[in-house]
PDB file of N, CA and C in Angstrom:
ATOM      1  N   UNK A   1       2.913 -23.826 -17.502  1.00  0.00           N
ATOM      2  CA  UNK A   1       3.096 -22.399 -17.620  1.00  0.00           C
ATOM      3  C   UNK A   1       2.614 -21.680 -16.356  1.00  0.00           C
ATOM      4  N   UNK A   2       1.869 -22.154 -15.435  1.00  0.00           N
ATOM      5  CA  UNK A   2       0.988 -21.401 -14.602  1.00  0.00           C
ATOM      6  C   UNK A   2       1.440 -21.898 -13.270  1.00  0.00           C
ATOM      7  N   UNK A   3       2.457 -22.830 -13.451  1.00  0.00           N
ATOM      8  CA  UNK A   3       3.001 -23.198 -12.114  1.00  0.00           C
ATOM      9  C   UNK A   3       3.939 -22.136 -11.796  1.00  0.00           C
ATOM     10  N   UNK A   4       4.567 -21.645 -12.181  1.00  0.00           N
ATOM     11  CA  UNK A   4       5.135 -20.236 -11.180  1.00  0.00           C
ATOM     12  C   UNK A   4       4.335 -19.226 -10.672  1.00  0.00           C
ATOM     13  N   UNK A   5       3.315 -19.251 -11.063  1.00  0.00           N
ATOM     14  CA  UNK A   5       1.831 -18.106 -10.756  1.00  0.00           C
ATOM     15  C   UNK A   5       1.574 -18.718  -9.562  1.00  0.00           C
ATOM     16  N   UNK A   6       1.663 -20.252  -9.607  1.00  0.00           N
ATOM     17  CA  UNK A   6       0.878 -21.108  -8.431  1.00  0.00           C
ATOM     18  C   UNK A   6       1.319 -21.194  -6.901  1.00  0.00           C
ATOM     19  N   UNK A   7       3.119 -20.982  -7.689  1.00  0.00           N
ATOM     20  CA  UNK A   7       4.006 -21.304  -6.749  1.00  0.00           C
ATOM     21  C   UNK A   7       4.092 -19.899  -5.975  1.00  0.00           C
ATOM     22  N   UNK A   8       3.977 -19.093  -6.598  1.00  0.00           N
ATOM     23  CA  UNK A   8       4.224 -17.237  -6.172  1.00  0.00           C
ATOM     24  C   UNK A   8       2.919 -16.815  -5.203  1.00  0.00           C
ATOM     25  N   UNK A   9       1.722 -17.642  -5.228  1.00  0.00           N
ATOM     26  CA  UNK A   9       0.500 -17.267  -4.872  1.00  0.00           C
ATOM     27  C   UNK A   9       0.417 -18.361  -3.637  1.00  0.00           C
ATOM     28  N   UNK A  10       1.187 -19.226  -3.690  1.00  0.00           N
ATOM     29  CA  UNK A  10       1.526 -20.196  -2.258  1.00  0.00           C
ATOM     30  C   UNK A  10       2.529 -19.386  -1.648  1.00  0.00           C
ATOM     31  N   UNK A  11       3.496 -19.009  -2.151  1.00  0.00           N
ATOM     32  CA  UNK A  11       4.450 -18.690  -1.484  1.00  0.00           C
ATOM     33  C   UNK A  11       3.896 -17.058  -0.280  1.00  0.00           C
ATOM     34  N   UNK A  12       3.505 -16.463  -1.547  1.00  0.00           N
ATOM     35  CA  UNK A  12       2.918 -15.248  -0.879  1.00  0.00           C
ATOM     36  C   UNK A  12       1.884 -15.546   0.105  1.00  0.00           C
ATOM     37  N   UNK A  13       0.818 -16.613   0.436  1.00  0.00           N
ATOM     38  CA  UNK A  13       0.076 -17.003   1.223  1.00  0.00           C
ATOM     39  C   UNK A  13       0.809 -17.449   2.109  1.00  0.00           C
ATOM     40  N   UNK A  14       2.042 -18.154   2.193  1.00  0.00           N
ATOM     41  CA  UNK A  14       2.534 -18.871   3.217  1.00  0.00           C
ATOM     42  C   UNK A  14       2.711 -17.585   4.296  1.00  0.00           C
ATOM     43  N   UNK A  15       3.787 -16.697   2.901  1.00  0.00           N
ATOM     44  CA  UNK A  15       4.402 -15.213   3.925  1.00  0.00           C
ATOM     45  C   UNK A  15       3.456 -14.887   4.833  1.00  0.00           C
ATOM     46  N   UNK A  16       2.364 -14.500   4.272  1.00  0.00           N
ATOM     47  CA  UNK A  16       1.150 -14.364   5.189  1.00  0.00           C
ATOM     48  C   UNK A  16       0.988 -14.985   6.348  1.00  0.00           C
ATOM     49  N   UNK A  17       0.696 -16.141   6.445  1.00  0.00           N
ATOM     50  CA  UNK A  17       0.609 -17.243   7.725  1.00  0.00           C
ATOM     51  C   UNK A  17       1.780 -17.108   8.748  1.00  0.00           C
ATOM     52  N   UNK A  18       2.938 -17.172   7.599  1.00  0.00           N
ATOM     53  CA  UNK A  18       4.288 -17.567   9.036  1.00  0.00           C
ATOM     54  C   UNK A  18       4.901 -16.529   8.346  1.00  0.00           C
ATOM     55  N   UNK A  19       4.700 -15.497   8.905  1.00  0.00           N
ATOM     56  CA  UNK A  19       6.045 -14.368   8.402  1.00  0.00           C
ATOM     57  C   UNK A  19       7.615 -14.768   8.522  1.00  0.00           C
ATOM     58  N   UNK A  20       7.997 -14.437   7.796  1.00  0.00           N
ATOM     59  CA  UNK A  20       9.769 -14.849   8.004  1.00  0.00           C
ATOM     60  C   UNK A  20       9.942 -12.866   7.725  1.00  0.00           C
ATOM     61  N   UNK A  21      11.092 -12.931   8.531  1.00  0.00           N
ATOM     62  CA  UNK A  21      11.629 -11.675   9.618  1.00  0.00           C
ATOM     63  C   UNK A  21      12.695 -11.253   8.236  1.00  0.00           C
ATOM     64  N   UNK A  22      12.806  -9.638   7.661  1.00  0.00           N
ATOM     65  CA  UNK A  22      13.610  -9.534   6.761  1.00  0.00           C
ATOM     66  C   UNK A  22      13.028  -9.433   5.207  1.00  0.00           C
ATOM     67  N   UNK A  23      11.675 -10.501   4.841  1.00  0.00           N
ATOM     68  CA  UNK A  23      11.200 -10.869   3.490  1.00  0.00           C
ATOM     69  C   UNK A  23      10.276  -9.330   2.989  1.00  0.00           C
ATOM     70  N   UNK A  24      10.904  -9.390   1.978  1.00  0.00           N
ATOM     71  CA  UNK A  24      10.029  -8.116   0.947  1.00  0.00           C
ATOM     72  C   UNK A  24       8.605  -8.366   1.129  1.00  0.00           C
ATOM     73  N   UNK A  25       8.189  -9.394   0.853  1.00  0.00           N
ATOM     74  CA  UNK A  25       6.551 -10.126   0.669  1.00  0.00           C
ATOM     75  C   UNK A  25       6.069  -9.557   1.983  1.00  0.00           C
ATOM     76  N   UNK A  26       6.464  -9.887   2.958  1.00  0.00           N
ATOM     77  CA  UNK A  26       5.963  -9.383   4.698  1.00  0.00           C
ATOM     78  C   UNK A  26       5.772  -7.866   4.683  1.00  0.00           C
ATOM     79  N   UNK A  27       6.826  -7.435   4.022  1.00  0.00           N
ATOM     80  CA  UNK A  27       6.982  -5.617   4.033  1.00  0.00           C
ATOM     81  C   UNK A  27       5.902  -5.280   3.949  1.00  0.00           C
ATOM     82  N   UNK A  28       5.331  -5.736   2.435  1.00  0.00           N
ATOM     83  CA  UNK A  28       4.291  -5.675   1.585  1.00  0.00           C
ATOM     84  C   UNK A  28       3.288  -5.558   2.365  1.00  0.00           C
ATOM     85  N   UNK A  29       3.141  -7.410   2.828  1.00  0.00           N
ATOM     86  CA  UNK A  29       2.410  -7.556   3.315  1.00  0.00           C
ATOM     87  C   UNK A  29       1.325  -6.436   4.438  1.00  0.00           C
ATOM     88  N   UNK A  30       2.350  -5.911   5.641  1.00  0.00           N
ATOM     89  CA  UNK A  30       2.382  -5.707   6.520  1.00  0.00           C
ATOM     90  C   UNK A  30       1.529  -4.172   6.400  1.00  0.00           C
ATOM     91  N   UNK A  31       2.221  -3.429   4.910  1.00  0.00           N
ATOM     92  CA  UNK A  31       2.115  -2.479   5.077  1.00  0.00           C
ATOM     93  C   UNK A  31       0.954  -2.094   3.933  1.00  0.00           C
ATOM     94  N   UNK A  32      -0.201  -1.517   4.321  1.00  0.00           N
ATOM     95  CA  UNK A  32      -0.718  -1.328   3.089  1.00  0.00           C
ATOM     96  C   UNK A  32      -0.806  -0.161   2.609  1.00  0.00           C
ATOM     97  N   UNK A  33      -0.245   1.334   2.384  1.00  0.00           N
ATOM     98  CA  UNK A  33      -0.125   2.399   2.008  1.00  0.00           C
ATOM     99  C   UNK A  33       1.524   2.058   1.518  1.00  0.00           C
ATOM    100  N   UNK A  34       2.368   1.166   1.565  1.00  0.00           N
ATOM    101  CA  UNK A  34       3.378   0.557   0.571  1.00  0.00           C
ATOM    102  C   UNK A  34       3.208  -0.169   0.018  1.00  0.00           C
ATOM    103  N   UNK A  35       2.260  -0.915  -0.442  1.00  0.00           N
ATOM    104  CA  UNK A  35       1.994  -1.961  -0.931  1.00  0.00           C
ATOM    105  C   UNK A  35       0.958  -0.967  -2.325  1.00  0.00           C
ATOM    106  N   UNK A  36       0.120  -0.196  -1.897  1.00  0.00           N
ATOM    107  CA  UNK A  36      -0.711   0.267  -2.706  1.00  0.00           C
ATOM    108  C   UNK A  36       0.041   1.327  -3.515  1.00  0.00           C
ATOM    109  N   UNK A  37       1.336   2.102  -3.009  1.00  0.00           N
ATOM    110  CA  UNK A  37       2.075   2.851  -4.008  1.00  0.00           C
ATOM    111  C   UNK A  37       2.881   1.915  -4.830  1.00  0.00           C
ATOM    112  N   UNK A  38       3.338   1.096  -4.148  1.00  0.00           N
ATOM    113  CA  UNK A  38       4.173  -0.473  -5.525  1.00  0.00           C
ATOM    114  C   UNK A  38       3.180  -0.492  -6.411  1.00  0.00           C
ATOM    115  N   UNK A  39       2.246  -0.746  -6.086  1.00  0.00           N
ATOM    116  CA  UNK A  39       1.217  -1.367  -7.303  1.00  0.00           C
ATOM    117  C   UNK A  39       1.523  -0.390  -8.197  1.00  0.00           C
ATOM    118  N   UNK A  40       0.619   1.159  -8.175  1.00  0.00           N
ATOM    119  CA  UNK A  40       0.647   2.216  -8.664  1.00  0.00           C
ATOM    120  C   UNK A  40       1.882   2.574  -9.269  1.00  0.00           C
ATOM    121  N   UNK A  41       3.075   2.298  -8.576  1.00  0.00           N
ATOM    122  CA  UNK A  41       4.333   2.348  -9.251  1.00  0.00           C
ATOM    123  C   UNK A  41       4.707   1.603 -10.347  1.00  0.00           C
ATOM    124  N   UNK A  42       4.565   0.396 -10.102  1.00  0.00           N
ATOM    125  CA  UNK A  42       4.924  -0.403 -10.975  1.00  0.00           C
ATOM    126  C   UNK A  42       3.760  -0.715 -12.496  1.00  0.00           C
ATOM    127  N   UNK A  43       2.708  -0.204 -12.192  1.00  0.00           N
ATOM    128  CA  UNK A  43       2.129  -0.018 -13.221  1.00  0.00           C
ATOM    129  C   UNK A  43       2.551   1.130 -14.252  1.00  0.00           C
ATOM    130  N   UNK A  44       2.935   2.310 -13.381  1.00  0.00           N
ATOM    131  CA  UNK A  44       3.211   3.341 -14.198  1.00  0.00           C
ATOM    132  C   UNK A  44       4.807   3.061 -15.446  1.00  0.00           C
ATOM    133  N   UNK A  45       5.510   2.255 -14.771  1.00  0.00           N
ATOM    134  CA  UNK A  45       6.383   1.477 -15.203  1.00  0.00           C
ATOM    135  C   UNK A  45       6.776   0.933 -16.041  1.00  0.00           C
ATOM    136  N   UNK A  46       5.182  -0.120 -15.931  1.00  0.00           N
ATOM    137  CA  UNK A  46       5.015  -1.037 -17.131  1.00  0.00           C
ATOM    138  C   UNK A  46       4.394  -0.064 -18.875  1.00  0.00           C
ATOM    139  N   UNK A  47       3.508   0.854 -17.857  1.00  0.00           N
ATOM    140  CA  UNK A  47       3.456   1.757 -19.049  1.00  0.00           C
ATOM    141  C   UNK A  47       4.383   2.290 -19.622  1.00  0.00           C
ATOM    142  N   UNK A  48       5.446   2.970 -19.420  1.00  0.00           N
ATOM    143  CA  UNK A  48       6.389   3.177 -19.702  1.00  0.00           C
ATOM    144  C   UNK A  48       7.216   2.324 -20.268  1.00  0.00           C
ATOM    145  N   UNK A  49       7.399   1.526 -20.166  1.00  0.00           N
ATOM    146  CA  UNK A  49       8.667   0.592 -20.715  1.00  0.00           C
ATOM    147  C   UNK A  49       7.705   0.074 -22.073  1.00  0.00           C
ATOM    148  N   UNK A  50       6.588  -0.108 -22.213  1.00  0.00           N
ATOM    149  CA  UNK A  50       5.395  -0.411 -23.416  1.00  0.00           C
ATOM    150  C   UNK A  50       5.585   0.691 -23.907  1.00  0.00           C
ATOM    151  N   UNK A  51       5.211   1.789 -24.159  1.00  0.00           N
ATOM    152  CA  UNK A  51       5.584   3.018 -24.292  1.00  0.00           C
ATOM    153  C   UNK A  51       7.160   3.293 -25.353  1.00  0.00           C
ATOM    154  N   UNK A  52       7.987   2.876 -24.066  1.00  0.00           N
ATOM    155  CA  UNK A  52       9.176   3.025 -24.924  1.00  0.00           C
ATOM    156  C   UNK A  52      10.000   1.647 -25.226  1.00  0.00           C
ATOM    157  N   UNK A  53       9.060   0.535 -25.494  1.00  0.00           N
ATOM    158  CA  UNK A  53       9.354  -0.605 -25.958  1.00  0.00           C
ATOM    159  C   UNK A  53      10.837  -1.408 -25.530  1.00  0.00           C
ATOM    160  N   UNK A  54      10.816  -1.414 -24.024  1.00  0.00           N
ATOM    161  CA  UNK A  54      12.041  -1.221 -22.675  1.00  0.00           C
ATOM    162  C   UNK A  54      11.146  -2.103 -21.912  1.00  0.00           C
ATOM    163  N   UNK A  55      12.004  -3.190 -21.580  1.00  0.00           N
ATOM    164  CA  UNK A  55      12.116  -3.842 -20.166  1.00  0.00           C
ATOM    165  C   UNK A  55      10.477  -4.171 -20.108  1.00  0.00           C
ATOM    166  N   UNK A  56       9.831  -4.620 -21.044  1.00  0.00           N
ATOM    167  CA  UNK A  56       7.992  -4.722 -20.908  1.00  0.00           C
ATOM    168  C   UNK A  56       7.934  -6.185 -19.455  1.00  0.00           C
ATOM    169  N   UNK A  57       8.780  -7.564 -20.190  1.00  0.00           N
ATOM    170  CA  UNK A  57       8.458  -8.690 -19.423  1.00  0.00           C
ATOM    171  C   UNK A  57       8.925  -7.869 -18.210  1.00  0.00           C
ATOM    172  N   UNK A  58      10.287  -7.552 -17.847  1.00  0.00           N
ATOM    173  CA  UNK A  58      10.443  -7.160 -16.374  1.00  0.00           C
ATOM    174  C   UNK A  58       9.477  -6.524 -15.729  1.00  0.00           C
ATOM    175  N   UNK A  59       9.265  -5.443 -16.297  1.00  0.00           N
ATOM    176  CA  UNK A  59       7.882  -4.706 -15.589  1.00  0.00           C
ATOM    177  C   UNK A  59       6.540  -5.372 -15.203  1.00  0.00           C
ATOM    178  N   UNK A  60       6.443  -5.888 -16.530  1.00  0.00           N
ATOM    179  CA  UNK A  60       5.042  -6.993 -16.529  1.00  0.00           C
ATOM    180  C   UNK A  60       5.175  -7.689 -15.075  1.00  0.00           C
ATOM    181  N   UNK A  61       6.424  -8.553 -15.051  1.00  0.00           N
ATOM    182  CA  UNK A  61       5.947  -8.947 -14.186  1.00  0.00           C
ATOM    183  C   UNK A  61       6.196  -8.618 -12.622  1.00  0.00           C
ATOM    184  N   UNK A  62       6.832  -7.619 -12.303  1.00  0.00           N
ATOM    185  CA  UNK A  62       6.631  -6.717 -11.238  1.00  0.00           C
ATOM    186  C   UNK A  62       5.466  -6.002 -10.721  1.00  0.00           C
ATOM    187  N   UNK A  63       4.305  -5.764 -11.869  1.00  0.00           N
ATOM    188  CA  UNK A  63       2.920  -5.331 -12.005  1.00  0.00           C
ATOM    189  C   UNK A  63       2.259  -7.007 -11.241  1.00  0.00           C
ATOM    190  N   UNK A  64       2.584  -7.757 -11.561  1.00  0.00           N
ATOM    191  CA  UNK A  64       1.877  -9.419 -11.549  1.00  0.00           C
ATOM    192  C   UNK A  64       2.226  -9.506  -9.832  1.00  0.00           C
ATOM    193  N   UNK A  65       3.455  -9.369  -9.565  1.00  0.00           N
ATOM    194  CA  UNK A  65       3.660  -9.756  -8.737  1.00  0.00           C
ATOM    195  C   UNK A  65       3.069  -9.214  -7.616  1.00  0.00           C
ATOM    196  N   UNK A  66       3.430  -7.207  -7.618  1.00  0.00           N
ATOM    197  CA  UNK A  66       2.509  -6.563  -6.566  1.00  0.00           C
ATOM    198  C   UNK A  66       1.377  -6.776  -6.440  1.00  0.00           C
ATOM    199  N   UNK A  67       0.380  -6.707  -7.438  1.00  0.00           N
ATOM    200  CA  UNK A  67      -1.290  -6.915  -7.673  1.00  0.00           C
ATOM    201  C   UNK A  67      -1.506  -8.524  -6.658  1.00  0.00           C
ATOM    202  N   UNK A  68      -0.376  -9.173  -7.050  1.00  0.00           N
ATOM    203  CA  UNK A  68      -1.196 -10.074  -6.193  1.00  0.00           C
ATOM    204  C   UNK A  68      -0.876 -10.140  -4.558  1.00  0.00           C
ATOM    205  N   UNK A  69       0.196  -9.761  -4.229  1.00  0.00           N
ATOM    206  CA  UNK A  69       0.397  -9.219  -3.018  1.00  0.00           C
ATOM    207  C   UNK A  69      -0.436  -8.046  -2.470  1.00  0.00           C
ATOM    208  N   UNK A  70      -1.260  -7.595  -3.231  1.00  0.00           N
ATOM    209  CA  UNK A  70      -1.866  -6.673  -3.049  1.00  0.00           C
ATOM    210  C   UNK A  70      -3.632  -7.329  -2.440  1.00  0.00           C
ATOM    211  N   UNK A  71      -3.733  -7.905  -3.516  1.00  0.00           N
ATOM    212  CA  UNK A  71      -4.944  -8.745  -3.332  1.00  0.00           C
ATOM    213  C   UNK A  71      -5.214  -9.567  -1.772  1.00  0.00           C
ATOM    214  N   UNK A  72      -3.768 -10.051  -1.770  1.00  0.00           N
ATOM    215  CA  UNK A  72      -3.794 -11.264  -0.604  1.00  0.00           C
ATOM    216  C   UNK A  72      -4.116 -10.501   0.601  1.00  0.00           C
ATOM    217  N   UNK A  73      -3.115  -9.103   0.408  1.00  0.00           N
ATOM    218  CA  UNK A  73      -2.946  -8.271   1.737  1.00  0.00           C
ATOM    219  C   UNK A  73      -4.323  -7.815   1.922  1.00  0.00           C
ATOM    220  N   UNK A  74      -5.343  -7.401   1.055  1.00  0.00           N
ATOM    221  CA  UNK A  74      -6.789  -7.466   1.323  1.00  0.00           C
ATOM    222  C   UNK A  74      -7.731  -8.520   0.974  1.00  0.00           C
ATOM    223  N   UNK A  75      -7.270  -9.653   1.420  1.00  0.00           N
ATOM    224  CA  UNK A  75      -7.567 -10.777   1.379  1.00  0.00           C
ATOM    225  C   UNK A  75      -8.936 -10.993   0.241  1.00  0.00           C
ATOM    226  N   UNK A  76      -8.535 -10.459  -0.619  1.00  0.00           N
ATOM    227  CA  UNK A  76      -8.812 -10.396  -2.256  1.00  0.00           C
ATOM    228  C   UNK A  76      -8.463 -12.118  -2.312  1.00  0.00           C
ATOM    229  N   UNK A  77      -8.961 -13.118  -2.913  1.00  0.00           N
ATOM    230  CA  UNK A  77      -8.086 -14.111  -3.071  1.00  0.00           C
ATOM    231  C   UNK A  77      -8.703 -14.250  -4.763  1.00  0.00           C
ATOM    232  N   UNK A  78      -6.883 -14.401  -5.409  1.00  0.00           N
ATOM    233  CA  UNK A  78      -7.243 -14.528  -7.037  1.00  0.00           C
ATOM    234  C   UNK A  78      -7.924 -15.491  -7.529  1.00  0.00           C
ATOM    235  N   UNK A  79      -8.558 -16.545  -6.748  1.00  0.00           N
ATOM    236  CA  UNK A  79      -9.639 -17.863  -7.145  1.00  0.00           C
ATOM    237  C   UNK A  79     -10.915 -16.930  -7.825  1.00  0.00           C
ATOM    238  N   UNK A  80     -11.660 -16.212  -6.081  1.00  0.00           N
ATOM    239  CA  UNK A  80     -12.670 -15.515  -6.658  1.00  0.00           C
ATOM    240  C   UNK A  80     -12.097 -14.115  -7.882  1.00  0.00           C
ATOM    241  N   UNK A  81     -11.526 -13.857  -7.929  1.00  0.00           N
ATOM    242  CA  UNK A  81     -11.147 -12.782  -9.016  1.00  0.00           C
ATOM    243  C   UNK A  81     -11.085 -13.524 -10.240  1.00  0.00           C
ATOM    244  N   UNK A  82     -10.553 -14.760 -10.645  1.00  0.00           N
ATOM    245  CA  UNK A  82     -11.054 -15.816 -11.869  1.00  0.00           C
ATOM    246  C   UNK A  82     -12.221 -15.871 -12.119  1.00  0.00           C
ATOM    247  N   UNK A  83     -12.677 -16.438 -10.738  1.00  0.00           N
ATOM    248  CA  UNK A  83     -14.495 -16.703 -10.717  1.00  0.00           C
ATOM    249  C   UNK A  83     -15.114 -15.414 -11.639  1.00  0.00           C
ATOM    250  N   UNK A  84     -14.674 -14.407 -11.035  1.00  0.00           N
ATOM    251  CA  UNK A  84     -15.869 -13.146 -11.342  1.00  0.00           C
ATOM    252  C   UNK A  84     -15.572 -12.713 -12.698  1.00  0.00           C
ATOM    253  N   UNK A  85     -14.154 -13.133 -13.569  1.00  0.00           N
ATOM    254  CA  UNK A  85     -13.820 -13.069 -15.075  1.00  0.00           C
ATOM    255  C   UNK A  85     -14.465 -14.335 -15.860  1.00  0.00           C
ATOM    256  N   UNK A  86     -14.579 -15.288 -14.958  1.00  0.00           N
ATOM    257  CA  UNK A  86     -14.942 -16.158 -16.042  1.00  0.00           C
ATOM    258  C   UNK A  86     -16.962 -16.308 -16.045  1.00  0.00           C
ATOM    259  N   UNK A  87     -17.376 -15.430 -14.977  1.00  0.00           N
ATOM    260  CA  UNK A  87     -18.729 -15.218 -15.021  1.00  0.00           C
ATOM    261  C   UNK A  87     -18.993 -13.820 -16.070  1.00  0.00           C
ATOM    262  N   UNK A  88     -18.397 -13.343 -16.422  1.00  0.00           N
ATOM    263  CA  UNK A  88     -18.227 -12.216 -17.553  1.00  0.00           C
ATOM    264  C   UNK A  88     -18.150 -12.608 -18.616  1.00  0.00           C
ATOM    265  N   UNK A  89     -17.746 -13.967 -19.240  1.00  0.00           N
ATOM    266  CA  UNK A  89     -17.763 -14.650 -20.146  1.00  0.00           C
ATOM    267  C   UNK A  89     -19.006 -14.946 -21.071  1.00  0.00           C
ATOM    268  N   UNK A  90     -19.628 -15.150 -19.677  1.00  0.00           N
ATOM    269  CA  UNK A  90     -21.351 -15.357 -20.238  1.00  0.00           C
ATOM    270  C   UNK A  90     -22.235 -14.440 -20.755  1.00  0.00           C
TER     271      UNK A  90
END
């Protein structure tokens, strides 16, 4: 189940390393006052479509996807962001 999370969080790291010329992920990447209104956007989104019980998985995972492009681009890395949920546990 978590291998497309795995694969999306390599892939987006790769973008990072070797940009390829053209890719949405780089846009992202590149830019962080677009990257931080996607997020914000696409959350508002997901509320909405929950809301009006519309398009939730699509949104969902458009929310999944920016957040973590978001993270990478401030080199947030989602390992420690696990770490610091699963120390909340305790």
């Amino acid at each position: 189940m978590f291998d497309t999370l795995n694969s999306l969080i390599k892939l987006i790291r790769e973008r990072k390393e070797k940009p390829i010329e053209g890719s949405y992920t780089n846009k992202l990447l590149k830019d962080k006052s677009l990257i931080k209104s996607k997020v914000l956007e696409e959350i508002n989104e997901l509320i909405e479509a929950v809301e009006k019980d519309t398009n939730k998985l699509h949104e969902s995972a458009d929310v999944l996807y920016h957040l973590i492009v978001y993270l990478e681009s401030n080199d947030i890395k989602i390992e420690d962001v696990m770490d610091e949920l699963k120390k909340r546990r305790k």
